[in-house]
N, C-alpha and C. Protein backbone atom coordinates (compact mmCIF):
# COMPACT_ATOMS: atom_id res chain seq x y z
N UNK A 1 -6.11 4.01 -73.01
CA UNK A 1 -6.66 3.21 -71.95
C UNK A 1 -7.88 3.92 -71.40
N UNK A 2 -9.07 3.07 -71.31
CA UNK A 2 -10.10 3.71 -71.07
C UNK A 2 -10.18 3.94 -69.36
N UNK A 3 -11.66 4.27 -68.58
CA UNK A 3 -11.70 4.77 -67.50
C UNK A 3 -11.63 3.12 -66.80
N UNK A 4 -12.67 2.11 -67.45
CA UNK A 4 -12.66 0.93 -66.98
C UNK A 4 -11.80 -0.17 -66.83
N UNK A 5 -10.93 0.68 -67.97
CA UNK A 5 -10.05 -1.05 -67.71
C UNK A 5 -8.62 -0.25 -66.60
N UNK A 6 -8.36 1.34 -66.17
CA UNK A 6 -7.67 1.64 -65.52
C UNK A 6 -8.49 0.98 -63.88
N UNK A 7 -9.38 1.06 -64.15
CA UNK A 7 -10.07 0.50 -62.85
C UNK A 7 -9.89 -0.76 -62.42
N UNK A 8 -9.82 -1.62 -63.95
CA UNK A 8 -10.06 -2.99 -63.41
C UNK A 8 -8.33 -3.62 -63.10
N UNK A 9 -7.27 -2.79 -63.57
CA UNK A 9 -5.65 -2.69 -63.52
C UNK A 9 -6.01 -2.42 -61.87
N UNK A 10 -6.18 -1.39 -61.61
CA UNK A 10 -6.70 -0.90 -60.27
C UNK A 10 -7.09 -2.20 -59.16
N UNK A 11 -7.74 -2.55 -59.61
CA UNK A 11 -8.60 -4.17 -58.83
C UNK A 11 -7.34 -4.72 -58.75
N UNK A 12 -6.94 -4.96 -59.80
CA UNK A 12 -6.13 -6.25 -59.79
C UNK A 12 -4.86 -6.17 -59.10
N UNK A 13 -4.40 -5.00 -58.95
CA UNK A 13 -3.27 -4.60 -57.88
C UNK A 13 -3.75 -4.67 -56.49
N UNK A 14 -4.87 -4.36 -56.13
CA UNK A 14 -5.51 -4.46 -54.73
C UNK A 14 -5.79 -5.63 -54.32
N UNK A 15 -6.30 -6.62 -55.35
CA UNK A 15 -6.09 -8.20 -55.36
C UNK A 15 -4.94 -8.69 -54.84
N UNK A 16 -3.95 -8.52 -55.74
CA UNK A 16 -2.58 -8.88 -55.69
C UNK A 16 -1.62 -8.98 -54.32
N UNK A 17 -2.26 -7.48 -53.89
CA UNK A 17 -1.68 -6.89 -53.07
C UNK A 17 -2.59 -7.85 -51.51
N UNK A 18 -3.41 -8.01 -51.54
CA UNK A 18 -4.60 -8.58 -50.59
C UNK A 18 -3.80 -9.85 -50.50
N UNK A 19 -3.56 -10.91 -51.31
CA UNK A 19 -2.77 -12.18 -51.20
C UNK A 19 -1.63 -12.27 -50.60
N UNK A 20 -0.71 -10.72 -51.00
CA UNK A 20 0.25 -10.80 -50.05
C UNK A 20 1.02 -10.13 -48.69
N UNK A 21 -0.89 -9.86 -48.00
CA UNK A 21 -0.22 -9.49 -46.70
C UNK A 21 0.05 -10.84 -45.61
N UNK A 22 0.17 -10.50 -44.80
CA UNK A 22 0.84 -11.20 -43.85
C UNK A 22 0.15 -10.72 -42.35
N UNK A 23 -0.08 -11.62 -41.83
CA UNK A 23 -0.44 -11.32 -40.59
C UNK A 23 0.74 -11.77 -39.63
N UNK A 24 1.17 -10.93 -38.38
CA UNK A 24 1.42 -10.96 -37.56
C UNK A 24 0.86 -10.93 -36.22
N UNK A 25 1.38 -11.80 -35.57
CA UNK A 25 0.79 -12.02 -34.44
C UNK A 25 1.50 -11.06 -33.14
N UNK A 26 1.17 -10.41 -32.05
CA UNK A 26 1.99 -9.57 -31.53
C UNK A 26 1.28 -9.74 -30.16
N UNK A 27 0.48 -10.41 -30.03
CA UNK A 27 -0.31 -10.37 -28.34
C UNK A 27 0.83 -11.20 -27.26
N UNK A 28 1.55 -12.29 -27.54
CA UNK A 28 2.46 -12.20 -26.58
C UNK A 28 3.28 -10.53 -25.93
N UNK A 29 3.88 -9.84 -27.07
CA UNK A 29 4.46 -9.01 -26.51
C UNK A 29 3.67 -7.95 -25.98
N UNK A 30 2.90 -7.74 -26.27
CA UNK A 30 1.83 -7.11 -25.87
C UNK A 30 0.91 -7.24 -24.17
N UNK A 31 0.86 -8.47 -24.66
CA UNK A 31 0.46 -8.94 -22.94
C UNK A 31 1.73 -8.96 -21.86
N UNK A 32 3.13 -8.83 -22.60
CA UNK A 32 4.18 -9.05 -21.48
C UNK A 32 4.19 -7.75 -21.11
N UNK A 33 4.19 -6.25 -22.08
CA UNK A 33 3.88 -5.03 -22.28
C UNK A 33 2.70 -4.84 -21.15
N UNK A 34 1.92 -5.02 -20.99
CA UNK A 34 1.16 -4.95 -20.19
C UNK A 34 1.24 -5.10 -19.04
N UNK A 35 1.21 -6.23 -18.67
CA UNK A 35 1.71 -6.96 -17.04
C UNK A 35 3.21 -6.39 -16.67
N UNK A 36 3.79 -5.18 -17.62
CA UNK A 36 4.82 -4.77 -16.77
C UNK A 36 4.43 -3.32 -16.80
N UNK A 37 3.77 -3.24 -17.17
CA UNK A 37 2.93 -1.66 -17.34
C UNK A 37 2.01 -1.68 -15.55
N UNK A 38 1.25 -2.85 -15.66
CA UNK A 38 0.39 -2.99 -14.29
C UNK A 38 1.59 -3.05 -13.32
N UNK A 39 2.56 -3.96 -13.30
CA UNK A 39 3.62 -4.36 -12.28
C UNK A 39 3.84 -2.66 -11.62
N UNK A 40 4.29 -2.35 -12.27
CA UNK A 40 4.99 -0.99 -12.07
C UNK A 40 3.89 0.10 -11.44
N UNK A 41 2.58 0.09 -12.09
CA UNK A 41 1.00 0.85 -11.58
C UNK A 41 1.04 0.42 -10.14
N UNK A 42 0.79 -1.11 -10.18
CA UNK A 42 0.43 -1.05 -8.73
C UNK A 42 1.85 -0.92 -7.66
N UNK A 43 2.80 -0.81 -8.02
CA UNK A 43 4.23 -0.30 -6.81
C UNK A 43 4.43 0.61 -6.80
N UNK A 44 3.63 1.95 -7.79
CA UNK A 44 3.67 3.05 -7.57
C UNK A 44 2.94 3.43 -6.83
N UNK A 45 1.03 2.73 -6.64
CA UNK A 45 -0.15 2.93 -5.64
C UNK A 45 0.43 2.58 -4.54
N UNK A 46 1.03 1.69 -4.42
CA UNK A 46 1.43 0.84 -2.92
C UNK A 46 2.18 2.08 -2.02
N UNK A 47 3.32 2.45 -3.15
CA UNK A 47 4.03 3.63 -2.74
C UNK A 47 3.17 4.84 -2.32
N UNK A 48 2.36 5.40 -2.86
CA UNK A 48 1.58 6.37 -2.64
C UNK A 48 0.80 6.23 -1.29
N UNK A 49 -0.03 5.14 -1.35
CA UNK A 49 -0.83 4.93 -0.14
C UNK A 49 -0.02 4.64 1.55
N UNK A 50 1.63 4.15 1.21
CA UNK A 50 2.38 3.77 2.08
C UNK A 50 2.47 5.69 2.63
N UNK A 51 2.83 6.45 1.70
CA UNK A 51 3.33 7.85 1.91
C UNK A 51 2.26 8.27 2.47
N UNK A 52 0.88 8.26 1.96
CA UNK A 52 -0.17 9.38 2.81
C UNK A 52 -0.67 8.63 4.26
N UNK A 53 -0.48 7.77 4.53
CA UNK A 53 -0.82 6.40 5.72
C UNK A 53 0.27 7.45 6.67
N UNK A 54 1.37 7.78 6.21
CA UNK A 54 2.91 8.63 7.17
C UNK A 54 2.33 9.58 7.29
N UNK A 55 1.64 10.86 6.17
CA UNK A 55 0.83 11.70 6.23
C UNK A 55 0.16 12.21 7.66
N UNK A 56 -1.02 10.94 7.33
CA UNK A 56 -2.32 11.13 7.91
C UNK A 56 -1.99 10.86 10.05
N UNK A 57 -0.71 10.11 9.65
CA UNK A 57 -0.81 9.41 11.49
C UNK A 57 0.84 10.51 11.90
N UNK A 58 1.07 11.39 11.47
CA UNK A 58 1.97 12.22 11.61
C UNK A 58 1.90 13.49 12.08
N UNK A 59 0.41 13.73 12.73
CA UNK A 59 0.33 14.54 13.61
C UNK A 59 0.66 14.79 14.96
N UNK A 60 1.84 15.06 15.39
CA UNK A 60 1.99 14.93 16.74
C UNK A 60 1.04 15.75 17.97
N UNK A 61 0.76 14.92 19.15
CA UNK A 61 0.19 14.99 20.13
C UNK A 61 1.10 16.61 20.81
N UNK A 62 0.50 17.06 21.74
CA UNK A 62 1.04 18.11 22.14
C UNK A 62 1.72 17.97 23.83
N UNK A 63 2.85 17.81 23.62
CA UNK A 63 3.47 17.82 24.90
C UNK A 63 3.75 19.10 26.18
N UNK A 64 3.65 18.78 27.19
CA UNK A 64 3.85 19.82 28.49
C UNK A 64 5.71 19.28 28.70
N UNK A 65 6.28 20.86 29.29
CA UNK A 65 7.54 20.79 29.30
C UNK A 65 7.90 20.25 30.34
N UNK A 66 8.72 19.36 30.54
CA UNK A 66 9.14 18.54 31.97
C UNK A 66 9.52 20.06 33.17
N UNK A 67 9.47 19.71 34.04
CA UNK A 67 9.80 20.95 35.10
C UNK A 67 11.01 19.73 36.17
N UNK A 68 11.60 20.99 36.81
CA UNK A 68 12.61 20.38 37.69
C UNK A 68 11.94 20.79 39.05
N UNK A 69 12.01 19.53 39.78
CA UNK A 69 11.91 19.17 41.40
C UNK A 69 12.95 19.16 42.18
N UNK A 70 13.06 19.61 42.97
CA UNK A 70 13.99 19.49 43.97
C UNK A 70 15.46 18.88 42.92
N UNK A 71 15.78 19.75 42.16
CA UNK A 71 16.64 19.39 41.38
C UNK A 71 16.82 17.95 40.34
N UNK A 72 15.59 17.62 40.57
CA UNK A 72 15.50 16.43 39.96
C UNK A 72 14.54 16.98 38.06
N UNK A 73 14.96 16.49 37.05
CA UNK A 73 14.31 16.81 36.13
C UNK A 73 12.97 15.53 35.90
N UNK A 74 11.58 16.26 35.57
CA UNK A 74 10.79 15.26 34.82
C UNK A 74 10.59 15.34 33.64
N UNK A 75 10.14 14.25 33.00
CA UNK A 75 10.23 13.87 31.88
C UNK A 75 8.74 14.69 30.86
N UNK A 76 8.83 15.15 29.55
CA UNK A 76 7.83 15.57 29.44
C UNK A 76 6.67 14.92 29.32
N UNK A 77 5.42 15.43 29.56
CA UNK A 77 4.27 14.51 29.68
C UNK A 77 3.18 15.02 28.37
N UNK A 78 2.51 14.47 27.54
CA UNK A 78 1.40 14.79 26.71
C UNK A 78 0.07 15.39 27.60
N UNK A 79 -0.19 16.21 26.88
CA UNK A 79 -1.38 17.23 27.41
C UNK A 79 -2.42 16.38 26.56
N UNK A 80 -3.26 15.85 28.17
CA UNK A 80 -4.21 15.18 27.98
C UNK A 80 -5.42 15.13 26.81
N UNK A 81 -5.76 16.21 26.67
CA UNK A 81 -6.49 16.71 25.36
C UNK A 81 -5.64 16.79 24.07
N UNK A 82 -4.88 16.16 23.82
CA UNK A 82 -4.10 16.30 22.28
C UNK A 82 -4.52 14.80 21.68
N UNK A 83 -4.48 13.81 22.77
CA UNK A 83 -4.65 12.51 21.93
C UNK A 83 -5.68 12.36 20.96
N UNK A 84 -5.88 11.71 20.13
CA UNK A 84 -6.80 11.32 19.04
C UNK A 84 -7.93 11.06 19.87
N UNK A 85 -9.17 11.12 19.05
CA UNK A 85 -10.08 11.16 19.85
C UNK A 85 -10.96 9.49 18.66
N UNK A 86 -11.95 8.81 18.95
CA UNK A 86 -13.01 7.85 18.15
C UNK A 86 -12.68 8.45 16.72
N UNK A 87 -12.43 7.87 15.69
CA UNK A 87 -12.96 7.80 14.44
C UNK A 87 -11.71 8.99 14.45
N UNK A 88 -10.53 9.59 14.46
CA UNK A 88 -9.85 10.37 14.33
C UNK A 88 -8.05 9.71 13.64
N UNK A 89 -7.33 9.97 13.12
CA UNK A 89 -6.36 9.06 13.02
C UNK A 89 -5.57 9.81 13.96
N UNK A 90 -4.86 8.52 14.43
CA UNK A 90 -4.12 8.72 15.55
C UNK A 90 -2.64 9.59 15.62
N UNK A 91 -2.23 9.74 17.09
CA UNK A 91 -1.88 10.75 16.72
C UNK A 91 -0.40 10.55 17.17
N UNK A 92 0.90 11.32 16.98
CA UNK A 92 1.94 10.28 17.40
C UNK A 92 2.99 11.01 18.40
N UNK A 93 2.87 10.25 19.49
CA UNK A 93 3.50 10.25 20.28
C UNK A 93 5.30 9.86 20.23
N UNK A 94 5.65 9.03 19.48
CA UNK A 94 7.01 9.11 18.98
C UNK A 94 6.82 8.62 17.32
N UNK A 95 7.79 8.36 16.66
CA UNK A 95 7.57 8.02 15.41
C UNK A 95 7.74 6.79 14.75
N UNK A 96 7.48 5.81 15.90
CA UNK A 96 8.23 4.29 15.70
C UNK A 96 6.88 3.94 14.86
N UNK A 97 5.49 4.08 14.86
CA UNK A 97 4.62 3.48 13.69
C UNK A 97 4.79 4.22 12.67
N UNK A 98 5.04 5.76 12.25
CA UNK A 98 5.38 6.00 11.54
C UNK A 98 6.33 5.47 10.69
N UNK A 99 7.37 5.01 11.43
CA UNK A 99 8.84 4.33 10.65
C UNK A 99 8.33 3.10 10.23
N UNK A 100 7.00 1.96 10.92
CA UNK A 100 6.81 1.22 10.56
C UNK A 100 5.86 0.46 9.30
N UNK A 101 5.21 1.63 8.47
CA UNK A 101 4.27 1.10 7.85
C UNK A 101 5.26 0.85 6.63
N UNK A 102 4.71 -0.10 5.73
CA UNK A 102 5.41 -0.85 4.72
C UNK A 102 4.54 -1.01 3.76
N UNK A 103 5.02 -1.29 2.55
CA UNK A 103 4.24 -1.81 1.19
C UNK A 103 5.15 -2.87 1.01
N UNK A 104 4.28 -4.24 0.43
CA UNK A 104 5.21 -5.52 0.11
C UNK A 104 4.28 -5.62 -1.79
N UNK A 105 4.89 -5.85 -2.78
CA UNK A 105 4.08 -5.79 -3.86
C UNK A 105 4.59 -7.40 -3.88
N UNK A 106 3.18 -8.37 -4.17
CA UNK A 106 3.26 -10.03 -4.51
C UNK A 106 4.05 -10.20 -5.61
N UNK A 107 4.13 -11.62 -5.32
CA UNK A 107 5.02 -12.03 -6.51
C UNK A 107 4.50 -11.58 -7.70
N UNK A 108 3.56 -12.06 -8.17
CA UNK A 108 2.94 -11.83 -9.41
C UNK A 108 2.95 -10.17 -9.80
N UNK A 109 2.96 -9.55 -8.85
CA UNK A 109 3.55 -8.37 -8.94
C UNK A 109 1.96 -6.99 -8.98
N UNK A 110 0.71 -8.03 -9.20
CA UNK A 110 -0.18 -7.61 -9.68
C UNK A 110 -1.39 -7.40 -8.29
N UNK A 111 -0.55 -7.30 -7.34
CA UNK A 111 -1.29 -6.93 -5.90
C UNK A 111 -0.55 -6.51 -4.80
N UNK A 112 -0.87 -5.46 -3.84
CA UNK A 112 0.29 -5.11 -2.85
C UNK A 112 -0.32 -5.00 -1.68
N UNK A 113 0.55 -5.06 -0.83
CA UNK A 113 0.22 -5.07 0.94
C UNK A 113 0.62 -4.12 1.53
N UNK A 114 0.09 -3.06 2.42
CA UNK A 114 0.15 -1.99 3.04
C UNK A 114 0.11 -2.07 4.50
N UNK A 115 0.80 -2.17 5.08
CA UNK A 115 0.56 -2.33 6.64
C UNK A 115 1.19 -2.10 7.63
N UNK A 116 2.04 -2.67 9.11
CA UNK A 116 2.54 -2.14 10.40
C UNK A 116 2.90 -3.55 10.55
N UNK A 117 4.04 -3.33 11.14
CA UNK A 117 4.54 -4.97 12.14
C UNK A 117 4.25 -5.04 13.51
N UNK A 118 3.60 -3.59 14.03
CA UNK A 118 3.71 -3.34 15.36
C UNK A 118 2.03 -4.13 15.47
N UNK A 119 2.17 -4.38 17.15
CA UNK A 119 0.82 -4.21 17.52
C UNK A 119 -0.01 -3.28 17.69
N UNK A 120 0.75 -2.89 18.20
CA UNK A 120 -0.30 -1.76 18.65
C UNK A 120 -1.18 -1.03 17.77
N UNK A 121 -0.29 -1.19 16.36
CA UNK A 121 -1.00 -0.53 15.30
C UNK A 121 -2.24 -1.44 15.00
N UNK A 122 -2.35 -2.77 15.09
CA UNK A 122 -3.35 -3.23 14.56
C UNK A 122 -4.42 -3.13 15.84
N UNK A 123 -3.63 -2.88 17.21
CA UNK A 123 -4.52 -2.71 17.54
C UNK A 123 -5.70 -1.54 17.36
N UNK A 124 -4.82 -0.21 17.13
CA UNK A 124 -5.25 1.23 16.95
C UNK A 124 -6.34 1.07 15.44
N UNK A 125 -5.98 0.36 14.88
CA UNK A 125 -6.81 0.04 13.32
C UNK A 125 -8.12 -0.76 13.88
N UNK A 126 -7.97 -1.97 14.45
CA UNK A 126 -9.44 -2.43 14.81
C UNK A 126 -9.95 -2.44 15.91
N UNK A 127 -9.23 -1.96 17.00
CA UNK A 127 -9.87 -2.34 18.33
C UNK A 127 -10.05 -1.02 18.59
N UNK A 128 -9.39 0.03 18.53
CA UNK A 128 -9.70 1.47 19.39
C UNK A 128 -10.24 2.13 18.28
N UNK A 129 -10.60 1.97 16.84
CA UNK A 129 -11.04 3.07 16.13
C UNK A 129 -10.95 3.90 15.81
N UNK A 130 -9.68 3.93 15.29
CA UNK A 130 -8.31 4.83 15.16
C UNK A 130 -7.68 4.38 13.66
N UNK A 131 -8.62 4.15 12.85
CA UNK A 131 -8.72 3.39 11.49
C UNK A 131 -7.58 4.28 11.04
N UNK A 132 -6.51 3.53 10.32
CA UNK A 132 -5.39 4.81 9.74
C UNK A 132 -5.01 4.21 8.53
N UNK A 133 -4.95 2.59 8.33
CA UNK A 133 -4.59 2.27 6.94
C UNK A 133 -6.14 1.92 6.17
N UNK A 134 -6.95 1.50 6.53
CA UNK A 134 -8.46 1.58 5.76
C UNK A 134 -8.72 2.59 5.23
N UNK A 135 -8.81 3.81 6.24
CA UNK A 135 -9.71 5.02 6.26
C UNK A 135 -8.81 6.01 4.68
N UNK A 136 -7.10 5.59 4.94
CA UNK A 136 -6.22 5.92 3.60
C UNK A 136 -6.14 5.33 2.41
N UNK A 137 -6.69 3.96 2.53
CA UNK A 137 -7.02 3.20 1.30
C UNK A 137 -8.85 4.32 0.24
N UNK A 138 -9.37 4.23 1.31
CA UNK A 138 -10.93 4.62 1.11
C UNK A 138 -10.57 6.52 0.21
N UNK A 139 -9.76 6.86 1.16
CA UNK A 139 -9.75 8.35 0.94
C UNK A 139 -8.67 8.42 -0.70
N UNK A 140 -8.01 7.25 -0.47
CA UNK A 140 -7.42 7.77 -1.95
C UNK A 140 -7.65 6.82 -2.96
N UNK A 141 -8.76 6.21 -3.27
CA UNK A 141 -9.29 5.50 -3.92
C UNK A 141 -9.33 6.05 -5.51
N UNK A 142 -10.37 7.15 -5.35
CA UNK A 142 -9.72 7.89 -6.42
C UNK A 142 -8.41 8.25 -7.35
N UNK A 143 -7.42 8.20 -6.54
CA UNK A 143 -6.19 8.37 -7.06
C UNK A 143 -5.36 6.82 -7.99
N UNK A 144 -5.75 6.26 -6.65
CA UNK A 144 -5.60 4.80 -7.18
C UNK A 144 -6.26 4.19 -8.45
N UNK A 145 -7.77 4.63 -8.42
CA UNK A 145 -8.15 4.12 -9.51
C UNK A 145 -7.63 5.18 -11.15
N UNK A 146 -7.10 6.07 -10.70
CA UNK A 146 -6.50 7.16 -12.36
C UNK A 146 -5.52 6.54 -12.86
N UNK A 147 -4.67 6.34 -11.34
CA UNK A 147 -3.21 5.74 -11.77
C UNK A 147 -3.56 4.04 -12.87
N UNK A 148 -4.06 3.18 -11.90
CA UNK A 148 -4.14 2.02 -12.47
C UNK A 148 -5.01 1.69 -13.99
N UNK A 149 -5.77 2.98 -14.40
CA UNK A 149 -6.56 2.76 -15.13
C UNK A 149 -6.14 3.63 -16.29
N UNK A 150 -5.09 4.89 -15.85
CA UNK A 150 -4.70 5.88 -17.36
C UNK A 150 -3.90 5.44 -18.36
N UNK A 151 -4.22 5.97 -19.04
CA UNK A 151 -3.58 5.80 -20.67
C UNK A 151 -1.79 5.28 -20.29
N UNK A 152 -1.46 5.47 -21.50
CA UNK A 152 -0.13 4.96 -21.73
C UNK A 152 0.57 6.00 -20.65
N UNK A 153 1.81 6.43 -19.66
CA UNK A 153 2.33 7.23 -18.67
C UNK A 153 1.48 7.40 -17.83
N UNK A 154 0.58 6.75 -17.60
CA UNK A 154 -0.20 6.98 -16.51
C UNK A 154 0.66 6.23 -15.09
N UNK A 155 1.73 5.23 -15.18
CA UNK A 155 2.08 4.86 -14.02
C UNK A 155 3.75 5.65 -13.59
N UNK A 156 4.08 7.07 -14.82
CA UNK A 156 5.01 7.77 -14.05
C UNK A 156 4.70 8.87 -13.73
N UNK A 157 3.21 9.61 -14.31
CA UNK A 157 2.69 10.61 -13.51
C UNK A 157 2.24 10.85 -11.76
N UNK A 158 2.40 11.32 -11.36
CA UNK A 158 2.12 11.57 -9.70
C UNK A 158 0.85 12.39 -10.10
N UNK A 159 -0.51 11.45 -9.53
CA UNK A 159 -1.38 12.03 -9.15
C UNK A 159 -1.50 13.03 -7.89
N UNK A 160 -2.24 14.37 -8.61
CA UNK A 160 -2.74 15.09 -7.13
C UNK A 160 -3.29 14.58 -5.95
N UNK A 161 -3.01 15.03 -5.36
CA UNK A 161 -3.62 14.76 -3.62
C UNK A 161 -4.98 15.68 -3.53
């Protein structure tokens, strides 16, 4: 058998072989693969940004020790200079906004909500300038965008702070 006709045996198996592949189709599972890959990315961000939001407004104010009067006890009072000051996150006097911030992830699963039930918090966010869930969205943006955007385990790694 010469060099050419092992070649053209050669062809003709690659021919052969060419007729009988098969295509499969796999983008359904793939896209379901996905959208549970994101599902899971963004309830891990939600989580993250819910945790440093506790972080950032978890500085407590500095209290003066109650003193006793005429046998009477007072109650302790915050030392005027501890409160948060413009453009500072606020600062906490007990821990009931702390206990209150929440993440809700949408149905679709592919967007989440970060926020307070209290007022006061929304007030402290837009009216006094005491920005605490914006200013934590902005500051960990970065993080957010590694998580949602890395390779395959990118949504069970814990990004650095």
């Amino acid at each position: 058998m010469g060099v050419t006709e092992e070649r053209r045996a050669a062809a003709l198996v690659r021919r052969k072989l060419a007729f009988e592949t098969r295509i499969n189709w796999l983008g359904d599972a793939v896209q379901r693969g996905l959208t549970m890959t994101m599902r899971a990315r963004v309830r891990l961000c939600a989580q993250l940004v819910r945790d440093k939001v506790v972080i950032n407004i978890g500085t407590p104010v500095t209290k003066l020790q109650g003193r006793s009067r005429g046998g009477r006890f007072t109650a302790a009072r915050v030392r005027p200079g501890s409160r948060s000051r413009p453009g500072e996150f606020p600062r906490a006097e007990t821990t009931r906004l702390m206990k209150d911030i929440y993440y809700e992830v949408g149905a679709s699963g592919l967007h989440a909500i970060v926020g307070t039930t209290l007022d006061y918090g929304v007030v402290l966010e837009t009216v006094m300038n005491r920005s605490f869930l914006r200013r934590t969205l902005n500051e960990m943006q970065p993080q957010i965008t590694r998580v949602l955007t890395a390779g395959q385990g990118g949504a069970t790694s814990f990004p650095s702070t």
